[in-house]
N, C-alpha and C. Protein backbone atom coordinates (compact mmCIF):
# COMPACT_ATOMS: atom_id res chain seq x y z
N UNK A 1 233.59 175.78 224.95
CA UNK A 1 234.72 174.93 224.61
C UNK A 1 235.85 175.25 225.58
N UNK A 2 236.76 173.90 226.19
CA UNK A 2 237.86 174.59 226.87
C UNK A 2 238.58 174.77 226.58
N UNK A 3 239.70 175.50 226.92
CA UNK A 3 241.06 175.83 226.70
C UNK A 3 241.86 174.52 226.14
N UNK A 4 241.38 173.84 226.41
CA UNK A 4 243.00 172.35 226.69
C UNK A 4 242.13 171.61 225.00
N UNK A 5 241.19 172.41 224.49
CA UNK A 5 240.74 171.58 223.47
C UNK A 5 240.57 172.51 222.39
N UNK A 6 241.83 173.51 221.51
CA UNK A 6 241.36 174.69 220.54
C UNK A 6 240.68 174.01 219.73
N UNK A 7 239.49 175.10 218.65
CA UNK A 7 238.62 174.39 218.00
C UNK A 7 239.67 174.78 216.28
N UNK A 8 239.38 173.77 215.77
CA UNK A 8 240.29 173.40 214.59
C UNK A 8 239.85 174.51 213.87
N UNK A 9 240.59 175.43 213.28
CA UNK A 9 240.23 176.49 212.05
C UNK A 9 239.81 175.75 210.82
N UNK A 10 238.84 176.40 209.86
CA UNK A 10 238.05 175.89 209.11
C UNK A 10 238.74 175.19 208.01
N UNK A 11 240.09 175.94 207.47
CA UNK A 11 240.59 175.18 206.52
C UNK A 11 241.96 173.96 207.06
N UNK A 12 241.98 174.34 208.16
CA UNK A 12 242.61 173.05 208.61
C UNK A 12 241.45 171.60 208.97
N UNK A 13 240.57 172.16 209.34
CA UNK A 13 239.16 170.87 209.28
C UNK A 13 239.54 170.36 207.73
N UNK A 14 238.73 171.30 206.97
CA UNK A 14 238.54 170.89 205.22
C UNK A 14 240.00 169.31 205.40
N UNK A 15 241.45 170.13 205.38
CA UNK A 15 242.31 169.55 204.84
C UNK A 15 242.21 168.12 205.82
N UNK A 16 241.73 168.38 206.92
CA UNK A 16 241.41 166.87 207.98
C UNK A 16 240.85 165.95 207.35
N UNK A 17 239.33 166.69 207.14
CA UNK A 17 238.48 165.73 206.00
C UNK A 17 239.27 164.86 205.00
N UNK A 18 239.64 166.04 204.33
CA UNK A 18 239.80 165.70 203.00
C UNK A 18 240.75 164.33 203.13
N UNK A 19 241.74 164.51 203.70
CA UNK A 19 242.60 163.56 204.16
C UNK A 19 242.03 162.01 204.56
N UNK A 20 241.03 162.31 205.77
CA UNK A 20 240.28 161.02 205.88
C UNK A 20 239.56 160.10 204.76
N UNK A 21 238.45 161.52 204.04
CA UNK A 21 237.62 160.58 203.50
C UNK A 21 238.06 160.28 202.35
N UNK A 22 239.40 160.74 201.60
CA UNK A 22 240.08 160.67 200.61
C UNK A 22 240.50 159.02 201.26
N UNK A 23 241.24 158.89 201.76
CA UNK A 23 241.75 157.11 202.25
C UNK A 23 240.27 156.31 202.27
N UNK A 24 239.14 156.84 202.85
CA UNK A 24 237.80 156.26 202.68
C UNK A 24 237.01 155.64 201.70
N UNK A 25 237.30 156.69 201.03
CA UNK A 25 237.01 156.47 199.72
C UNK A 25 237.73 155.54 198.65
N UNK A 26 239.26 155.76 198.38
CA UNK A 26 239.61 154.90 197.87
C UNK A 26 239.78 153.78 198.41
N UNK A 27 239.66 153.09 199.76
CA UNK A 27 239.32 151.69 200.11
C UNK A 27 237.99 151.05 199.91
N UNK A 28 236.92 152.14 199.70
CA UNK A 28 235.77 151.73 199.35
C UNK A 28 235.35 151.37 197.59
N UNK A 29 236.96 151.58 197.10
CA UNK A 29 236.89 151.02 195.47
C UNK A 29 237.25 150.55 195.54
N UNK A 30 238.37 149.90 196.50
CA UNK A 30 238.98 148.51 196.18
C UNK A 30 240.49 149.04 195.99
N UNK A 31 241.24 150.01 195.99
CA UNK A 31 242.40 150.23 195.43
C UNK A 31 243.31 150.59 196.38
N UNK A 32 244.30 150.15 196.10
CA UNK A 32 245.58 150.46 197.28
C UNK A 32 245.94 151.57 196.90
N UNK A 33 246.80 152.19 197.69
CA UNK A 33 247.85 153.74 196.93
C UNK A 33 248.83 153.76 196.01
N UNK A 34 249.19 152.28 196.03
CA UNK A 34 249.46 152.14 194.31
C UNK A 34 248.76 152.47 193.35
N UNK A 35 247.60 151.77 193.44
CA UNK A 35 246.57 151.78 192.36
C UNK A 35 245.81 152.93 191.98
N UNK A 36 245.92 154.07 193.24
CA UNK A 36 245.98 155.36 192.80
C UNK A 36 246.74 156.03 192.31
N UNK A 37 247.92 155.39 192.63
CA UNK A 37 249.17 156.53 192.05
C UNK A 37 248.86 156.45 190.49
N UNK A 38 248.98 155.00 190.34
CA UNK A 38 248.63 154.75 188.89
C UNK A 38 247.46 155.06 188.18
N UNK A 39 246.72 155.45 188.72
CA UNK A 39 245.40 156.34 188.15
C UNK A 39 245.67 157.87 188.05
N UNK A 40 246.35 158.30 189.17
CA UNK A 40 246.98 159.58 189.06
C UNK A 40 247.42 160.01 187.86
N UNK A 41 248.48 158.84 187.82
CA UNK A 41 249.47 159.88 186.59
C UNK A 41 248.58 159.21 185.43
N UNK A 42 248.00 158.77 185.52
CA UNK A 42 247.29 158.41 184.05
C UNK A 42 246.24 159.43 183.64
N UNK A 43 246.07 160.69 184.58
CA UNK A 43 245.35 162.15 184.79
C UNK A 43 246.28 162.57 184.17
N UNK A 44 247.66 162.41 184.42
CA UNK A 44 248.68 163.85 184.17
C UNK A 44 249.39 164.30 185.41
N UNK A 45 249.06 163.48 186.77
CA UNK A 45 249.80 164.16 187.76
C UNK A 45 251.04 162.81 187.60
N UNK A 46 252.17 163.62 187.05
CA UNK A 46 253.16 162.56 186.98
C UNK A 46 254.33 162.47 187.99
N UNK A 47 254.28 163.47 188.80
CA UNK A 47 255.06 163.86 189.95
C UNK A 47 254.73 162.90 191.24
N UNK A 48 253.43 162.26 191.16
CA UNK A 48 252.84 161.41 192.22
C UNK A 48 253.73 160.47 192.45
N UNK A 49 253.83 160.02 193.76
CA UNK A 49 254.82 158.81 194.30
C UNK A 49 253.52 158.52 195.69
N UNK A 50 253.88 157.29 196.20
CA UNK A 50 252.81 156.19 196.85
C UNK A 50 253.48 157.08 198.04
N UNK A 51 254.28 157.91 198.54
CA UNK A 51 254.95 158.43 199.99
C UNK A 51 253.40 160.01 199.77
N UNK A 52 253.65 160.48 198.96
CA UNK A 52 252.86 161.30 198.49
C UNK A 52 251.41 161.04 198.98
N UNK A 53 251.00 160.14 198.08
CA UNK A 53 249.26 159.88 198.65
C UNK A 53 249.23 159.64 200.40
N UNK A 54 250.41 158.48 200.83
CA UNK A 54 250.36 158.43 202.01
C UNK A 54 250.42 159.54 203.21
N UNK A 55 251.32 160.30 202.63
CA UNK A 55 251.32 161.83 203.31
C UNK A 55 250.13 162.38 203.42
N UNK A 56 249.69 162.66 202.46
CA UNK A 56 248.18 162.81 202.50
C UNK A 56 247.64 162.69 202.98
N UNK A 57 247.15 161.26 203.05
CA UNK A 57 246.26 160.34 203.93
C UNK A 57 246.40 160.67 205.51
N UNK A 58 247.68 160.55 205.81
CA UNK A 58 248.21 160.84 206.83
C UNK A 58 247.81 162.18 207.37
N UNK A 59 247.41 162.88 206.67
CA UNK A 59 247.24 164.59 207.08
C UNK A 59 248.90 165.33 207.23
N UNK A 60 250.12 164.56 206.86
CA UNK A 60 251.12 165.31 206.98
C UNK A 60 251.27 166.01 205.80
N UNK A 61 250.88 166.35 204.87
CA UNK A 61 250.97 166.98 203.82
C UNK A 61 249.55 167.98 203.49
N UNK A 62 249.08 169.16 202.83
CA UNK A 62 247.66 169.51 202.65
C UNK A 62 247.79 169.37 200.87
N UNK A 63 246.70 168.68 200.33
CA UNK A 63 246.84 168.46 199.36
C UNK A 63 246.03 170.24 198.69
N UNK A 64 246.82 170.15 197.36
CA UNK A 64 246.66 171.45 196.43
C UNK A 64 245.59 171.90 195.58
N UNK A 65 244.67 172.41 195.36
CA UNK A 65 243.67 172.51 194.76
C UNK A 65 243.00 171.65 193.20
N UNK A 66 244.43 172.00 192.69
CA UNK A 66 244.56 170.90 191.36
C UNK A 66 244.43 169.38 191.80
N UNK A 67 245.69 169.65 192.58
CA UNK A 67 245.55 167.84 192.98
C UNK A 67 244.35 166.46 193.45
N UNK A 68 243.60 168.06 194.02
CA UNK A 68 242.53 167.71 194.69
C UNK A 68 241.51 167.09 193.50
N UNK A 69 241.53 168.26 192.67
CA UNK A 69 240.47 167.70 191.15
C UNK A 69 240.65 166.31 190.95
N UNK A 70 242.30 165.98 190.59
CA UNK A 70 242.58 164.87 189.56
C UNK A 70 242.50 163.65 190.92
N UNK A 71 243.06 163.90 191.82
CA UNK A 71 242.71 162.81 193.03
C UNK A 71 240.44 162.18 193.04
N UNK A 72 239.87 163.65 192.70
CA UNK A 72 238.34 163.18 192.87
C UNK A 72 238.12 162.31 191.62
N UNK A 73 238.54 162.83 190.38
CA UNK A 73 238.85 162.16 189.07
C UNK A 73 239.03 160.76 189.38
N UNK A 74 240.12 160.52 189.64
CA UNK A 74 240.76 159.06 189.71
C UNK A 74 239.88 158.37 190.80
N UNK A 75 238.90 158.86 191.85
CA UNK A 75 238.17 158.22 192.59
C UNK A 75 236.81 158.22 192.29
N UNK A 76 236.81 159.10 190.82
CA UNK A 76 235.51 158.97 190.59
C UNK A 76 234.40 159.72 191.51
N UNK A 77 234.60 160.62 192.47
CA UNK A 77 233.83 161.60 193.47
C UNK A 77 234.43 163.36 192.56
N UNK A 78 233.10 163.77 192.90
CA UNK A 78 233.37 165.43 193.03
C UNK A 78 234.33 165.63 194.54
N UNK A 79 235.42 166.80 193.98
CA UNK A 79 236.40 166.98 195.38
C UNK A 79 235.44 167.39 196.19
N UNK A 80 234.03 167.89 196.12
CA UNK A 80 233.55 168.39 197.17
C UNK A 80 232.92 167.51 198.12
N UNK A 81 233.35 166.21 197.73
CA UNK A 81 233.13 164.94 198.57
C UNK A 81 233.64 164.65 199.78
N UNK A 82 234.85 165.11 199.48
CA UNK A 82 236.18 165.53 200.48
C UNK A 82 235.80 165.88 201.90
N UNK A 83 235.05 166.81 201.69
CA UNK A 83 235.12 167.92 202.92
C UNK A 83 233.68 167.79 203.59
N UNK A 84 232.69 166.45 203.10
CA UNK A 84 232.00 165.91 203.83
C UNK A 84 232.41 165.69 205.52
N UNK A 85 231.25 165.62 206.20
CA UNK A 85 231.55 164.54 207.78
C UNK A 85 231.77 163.20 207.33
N UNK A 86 232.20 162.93 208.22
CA UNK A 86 232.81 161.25 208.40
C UNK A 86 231.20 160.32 208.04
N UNK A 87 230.62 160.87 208.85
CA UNK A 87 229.15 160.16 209.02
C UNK A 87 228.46 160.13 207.64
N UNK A 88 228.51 161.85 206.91
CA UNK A 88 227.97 161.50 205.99
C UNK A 88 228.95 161.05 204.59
N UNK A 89 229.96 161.32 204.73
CA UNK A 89 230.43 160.15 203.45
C UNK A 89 229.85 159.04 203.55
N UNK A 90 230.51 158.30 204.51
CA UNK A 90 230.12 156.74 204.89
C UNK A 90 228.45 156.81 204.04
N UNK A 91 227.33 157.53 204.89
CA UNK A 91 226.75 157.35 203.86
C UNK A 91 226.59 157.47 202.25
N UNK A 92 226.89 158.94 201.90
CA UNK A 92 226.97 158.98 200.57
C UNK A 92 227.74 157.70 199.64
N UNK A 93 228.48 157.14 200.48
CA UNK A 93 229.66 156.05 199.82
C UNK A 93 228.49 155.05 199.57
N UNK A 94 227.86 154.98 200.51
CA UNK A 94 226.92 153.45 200.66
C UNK A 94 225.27 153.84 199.74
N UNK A 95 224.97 154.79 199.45
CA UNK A 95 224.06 155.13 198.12
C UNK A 95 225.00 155.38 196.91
N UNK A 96 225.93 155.56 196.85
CA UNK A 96 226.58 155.29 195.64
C UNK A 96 226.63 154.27 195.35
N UNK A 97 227.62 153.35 196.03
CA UNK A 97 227.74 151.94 195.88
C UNK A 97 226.27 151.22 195.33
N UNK A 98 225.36 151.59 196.01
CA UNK A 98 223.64 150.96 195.89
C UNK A 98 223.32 151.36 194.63
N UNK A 99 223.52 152.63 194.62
CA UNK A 99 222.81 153.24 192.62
C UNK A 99 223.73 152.62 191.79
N UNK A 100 224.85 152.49 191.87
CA UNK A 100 225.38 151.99 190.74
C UNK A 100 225.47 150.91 190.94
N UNK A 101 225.22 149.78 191.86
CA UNK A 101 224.57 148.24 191.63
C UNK A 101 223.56 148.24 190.29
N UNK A 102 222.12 148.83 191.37
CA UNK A 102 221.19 149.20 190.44
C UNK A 102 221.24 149.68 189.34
N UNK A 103 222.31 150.65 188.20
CA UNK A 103 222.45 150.48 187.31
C UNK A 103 223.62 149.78 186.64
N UNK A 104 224.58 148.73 187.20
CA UNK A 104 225.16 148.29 186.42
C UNK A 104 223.98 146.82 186.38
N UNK A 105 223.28 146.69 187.06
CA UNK A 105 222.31 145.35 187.03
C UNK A 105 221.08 145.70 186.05
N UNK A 106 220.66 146.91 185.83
CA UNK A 106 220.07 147.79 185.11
C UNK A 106 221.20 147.24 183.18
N UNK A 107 221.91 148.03 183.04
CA UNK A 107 222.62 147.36 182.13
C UNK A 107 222.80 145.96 181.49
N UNK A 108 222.83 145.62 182.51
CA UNK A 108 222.46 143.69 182.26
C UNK A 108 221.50 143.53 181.95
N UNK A 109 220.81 143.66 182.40
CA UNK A 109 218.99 143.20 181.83
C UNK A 109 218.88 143.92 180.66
N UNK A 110 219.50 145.17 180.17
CA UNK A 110 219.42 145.56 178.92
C UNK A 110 220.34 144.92 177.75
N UNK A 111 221.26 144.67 178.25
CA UNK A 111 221.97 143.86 177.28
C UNK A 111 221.35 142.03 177.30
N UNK A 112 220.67 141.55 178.43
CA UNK A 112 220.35 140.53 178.60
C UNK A 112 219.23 140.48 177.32
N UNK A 113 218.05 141.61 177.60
CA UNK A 113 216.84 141.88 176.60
C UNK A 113 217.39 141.76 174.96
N UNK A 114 218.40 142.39 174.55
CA UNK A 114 218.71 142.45 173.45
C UNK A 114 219.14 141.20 172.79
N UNK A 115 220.03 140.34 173.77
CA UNK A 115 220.18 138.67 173.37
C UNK A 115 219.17 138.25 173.39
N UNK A 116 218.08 138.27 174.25
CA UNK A 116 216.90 137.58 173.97
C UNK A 116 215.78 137.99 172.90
N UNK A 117 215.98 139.31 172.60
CA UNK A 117 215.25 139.72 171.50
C UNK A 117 215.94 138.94 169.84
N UNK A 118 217.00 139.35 170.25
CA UNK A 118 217.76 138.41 168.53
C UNK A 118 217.48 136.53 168.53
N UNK A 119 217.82 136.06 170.15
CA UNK A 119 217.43 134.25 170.09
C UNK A 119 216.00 134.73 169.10
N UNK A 120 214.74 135.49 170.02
CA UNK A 120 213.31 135.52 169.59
C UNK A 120 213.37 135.30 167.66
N UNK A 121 214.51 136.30 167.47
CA UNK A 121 213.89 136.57 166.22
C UNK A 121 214.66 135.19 164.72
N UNK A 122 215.83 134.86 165.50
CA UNK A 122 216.56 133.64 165.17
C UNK A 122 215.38 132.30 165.19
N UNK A 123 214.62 132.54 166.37
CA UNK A 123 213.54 131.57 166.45
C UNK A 123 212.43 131.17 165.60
N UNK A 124 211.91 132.13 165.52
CA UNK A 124 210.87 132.52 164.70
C UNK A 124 211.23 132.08 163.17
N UNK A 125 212.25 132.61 162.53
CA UNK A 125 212.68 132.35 161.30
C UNK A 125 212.84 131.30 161.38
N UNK A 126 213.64 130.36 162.32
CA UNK A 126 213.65 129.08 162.44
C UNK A 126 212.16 128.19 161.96
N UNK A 127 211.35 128.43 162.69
CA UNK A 127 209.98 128.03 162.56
C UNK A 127 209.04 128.38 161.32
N UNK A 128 209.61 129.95 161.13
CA UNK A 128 208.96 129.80 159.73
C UNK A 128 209.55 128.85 158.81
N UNK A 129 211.01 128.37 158.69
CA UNK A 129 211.44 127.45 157.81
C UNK A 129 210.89 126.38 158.01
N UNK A 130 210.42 125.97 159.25
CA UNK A 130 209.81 124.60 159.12
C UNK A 130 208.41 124.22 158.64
N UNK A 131 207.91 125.37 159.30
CA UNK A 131 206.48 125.80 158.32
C UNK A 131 206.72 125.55 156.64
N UNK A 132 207.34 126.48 156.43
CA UNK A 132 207.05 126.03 155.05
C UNK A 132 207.82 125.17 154.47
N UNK A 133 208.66 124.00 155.09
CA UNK A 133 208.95 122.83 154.31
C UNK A 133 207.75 122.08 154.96
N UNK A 134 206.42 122.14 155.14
CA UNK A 134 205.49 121.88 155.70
C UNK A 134 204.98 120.98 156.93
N UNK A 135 205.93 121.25 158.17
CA UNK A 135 206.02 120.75 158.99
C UNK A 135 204.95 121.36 160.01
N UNK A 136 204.66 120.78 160.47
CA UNK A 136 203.15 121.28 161.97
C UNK A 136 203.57 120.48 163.01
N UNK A 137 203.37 121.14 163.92
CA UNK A 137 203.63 121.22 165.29
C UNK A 137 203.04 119.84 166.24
N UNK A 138 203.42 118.84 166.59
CA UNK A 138 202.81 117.83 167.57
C UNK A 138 202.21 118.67 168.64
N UNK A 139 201.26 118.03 168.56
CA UNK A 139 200.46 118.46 169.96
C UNK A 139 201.24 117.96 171.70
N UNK A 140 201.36 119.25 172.40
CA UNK A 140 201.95 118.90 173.44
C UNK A 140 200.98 118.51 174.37
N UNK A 141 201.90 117.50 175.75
CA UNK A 141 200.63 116.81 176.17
C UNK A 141 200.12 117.99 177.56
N UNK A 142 198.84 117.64 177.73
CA UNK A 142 198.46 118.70 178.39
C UNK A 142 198.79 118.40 179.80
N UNK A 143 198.73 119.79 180.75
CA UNK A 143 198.78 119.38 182.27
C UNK A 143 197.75 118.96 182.81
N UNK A 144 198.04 118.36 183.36
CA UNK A 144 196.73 117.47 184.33
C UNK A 144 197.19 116.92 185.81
N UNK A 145 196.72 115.68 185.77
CA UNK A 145 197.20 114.70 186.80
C UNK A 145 198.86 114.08 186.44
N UNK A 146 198.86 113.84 185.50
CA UNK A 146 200.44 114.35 184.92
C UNK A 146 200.90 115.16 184.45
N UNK A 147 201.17 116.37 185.62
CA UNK A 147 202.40 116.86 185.13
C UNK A 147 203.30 116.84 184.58
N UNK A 148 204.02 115.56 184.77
CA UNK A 148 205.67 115.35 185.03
C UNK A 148 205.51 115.19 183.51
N UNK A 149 204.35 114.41 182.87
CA UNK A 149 204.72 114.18 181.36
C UNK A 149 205.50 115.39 180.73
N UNK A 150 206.33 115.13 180.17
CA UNK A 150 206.80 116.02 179.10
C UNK A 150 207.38 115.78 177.91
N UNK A 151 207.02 116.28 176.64
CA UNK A 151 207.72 115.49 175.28
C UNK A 151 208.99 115.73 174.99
N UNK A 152 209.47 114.76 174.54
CA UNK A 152 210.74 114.28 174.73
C UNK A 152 210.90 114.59 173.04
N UNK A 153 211.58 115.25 172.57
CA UNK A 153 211.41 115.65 171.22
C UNK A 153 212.23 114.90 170.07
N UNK A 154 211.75 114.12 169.13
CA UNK A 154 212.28 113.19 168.47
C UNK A 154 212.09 113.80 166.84
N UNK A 155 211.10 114.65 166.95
CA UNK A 155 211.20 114.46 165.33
C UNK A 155 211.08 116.51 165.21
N UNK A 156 211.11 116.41 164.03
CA UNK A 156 210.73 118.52 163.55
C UNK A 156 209.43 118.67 163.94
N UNK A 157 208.73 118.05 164.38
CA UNK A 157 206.65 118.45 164.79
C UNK A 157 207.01 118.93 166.30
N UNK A 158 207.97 117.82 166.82
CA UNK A 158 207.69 118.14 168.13
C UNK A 158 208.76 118.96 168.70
N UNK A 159 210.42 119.68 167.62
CA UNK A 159 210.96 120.57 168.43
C UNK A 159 209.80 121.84 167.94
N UNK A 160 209.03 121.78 166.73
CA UNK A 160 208.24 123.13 166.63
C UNK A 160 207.66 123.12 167.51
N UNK A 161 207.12 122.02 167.95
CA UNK A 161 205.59 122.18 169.08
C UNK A 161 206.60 122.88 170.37
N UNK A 162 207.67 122.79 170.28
CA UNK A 162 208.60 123.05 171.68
C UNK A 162 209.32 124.54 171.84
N UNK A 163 209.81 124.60 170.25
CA UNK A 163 209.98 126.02 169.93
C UNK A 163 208.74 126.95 169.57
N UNK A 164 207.53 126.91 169.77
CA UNK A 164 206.20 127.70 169.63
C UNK A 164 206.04 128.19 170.97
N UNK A 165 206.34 126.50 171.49
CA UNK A 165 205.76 127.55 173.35
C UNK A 165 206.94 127.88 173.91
N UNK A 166 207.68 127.74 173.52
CA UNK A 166 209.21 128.78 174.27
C UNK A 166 208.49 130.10 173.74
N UNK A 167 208.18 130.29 172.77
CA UNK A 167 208.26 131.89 171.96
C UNK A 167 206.60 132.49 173.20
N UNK A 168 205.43 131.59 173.28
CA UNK A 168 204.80 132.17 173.96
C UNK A 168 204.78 132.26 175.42
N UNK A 169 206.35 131.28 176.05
CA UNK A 169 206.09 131.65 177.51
C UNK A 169 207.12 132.17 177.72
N UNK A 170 208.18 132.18 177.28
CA UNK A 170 209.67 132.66 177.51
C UNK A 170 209.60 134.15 177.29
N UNK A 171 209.64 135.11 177.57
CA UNK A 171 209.35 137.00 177.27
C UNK A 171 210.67 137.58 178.00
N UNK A 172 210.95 138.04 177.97
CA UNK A 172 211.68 139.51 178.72
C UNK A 172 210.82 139.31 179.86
N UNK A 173 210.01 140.06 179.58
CA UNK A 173 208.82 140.08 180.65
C UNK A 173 208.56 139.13 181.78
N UNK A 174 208.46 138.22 181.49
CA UNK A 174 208.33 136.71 182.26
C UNK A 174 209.64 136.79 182.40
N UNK A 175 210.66 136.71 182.44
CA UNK A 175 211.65 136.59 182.93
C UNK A 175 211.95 137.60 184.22
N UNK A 176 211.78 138.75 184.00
CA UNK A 176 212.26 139.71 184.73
C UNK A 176 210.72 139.71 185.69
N UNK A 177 209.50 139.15 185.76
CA UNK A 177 208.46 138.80 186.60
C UNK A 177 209.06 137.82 187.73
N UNK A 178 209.50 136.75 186.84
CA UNK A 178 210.08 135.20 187.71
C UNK A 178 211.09 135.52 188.69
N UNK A 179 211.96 136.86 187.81
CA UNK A 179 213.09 136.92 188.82
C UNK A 179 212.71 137.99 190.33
N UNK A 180 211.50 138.95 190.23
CA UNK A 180 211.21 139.51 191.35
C UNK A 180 210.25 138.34 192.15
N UNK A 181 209.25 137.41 191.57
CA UNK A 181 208.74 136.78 192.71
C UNK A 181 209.61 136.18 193.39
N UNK A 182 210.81 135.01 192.69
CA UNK A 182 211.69 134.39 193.59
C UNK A 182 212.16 135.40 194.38
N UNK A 183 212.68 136.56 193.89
CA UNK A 183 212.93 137.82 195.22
C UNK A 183 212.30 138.16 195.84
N UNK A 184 211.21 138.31 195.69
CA UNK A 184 210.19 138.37 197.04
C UNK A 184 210.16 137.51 198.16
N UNK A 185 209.92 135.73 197.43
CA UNK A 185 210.18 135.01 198.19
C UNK A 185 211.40 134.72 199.09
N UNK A 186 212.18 135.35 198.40
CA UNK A 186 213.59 135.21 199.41
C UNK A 186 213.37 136.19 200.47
N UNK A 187 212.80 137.24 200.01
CA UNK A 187 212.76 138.47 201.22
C UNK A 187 211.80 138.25 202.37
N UNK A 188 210.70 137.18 202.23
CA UNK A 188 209.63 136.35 202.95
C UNK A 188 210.59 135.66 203.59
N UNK A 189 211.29 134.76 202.78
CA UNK A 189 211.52 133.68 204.12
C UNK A 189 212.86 134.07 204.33
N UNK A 190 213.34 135.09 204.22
CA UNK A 190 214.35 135.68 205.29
C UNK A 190 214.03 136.71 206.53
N UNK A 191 213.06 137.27 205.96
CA UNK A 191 212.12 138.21 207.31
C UNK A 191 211.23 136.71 208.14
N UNK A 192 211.11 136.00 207.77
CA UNK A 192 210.80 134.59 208.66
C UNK A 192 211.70 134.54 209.63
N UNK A 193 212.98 134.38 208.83
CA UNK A 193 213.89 133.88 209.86
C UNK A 193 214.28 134.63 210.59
N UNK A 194 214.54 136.20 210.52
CA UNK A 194 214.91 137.00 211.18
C UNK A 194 214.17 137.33 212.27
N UNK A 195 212.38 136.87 211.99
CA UNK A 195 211.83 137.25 213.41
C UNK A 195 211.26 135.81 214.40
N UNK A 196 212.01 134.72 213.86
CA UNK A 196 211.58 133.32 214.29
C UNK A 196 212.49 133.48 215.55
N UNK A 197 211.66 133.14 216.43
CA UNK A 197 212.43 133.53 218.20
C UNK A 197 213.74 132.99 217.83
């Protein structure tokens, strides 16, 4: 190393980091230094002012061990996030961001399953009532050379005949099947396009 370039002492690096990937990070949630301040003191650091975080950010200030906690708090990172490389936050930021897609989309389909489990069971009772005011099901017309036919439902035979095969094709299951083939297919004919001269 030369002279005209001293190598940074270790806890002046840390406080470099910390400084960077601290601004990194909270732009990668979406929040200004307002919106931290205001997460701040909603920790308990009530002394925080927006000159403060900016100092920070700035590297003109070294932030304090405590501060450091309730700052990872309010960003939702362990402080030891901080003192990552540049290179690898950026990544760690970008598998975070990805896992918690995956489970807030994860969540959905579980709360999605549970509406569809109660329609199922709303259904069913439905049908048993029609059953036993002794209603039976019209026969639906079959596929063939017409497809396109489809019954047009006019009377209680034929919403049962309509509410029977919802209950045997409509699933959780089939749903969450339908929705990876169309994703597949999207991932087909976008790797199409991507390698079409």
């Amino acid at each position: 190393m030369s002279d005209s370039s001293p190598e940074i002492d270790a806890p002046k690096l840390d406080d470099q980091r910390f400084a960077e990937n601290m601004k990194a990070i909270r732009i990668s949630r979406g929040m200004s230094q307002s919106d931290l301040v205001e997460a701040l003191r909603a920790l308990g650091w009530t002394s925080v002012f927006q000159t403060t975080v900016s100092r920070i950010e700035n590297g003109d200030r070294p932030v304090r061990y405590g501060e450091s906690r309730v700052i990872a708090r309010a960003l939702g990172v362990h402080a030891e996030r901080f003192l990552l490389p540049a290179q690898d936050q950026e990544l760690a930021s970008k598998l975070a961001a990805a896992r918690l897609a995956v489970r807030d989309n994860n969540n959905g389909i579980v709360g999605l399953a549970l509406n569809m489990a109660r329609a199922r069971r709303a259904l069913e009772r439905v049908i048993d009532d029609a059953r036993a005011n002794g209603f039976e099901p019209t026969d639906l017309p079959s596929s063939g050379p017409d497809e396109w036919v489809e019954l047009v439902p006019v009377s209680v035979s034929d919403e049962l005949a309509l509410a029977l095969e919802a209950l045997e094709q409509m699933t959780p299951e089939s749903a969450v099947r339908t929705g990876l083939e169309v994703d597949e297919r999207a991932e087909q004919r976008a790797k199409a396009n991507r390698d079409a001269p």
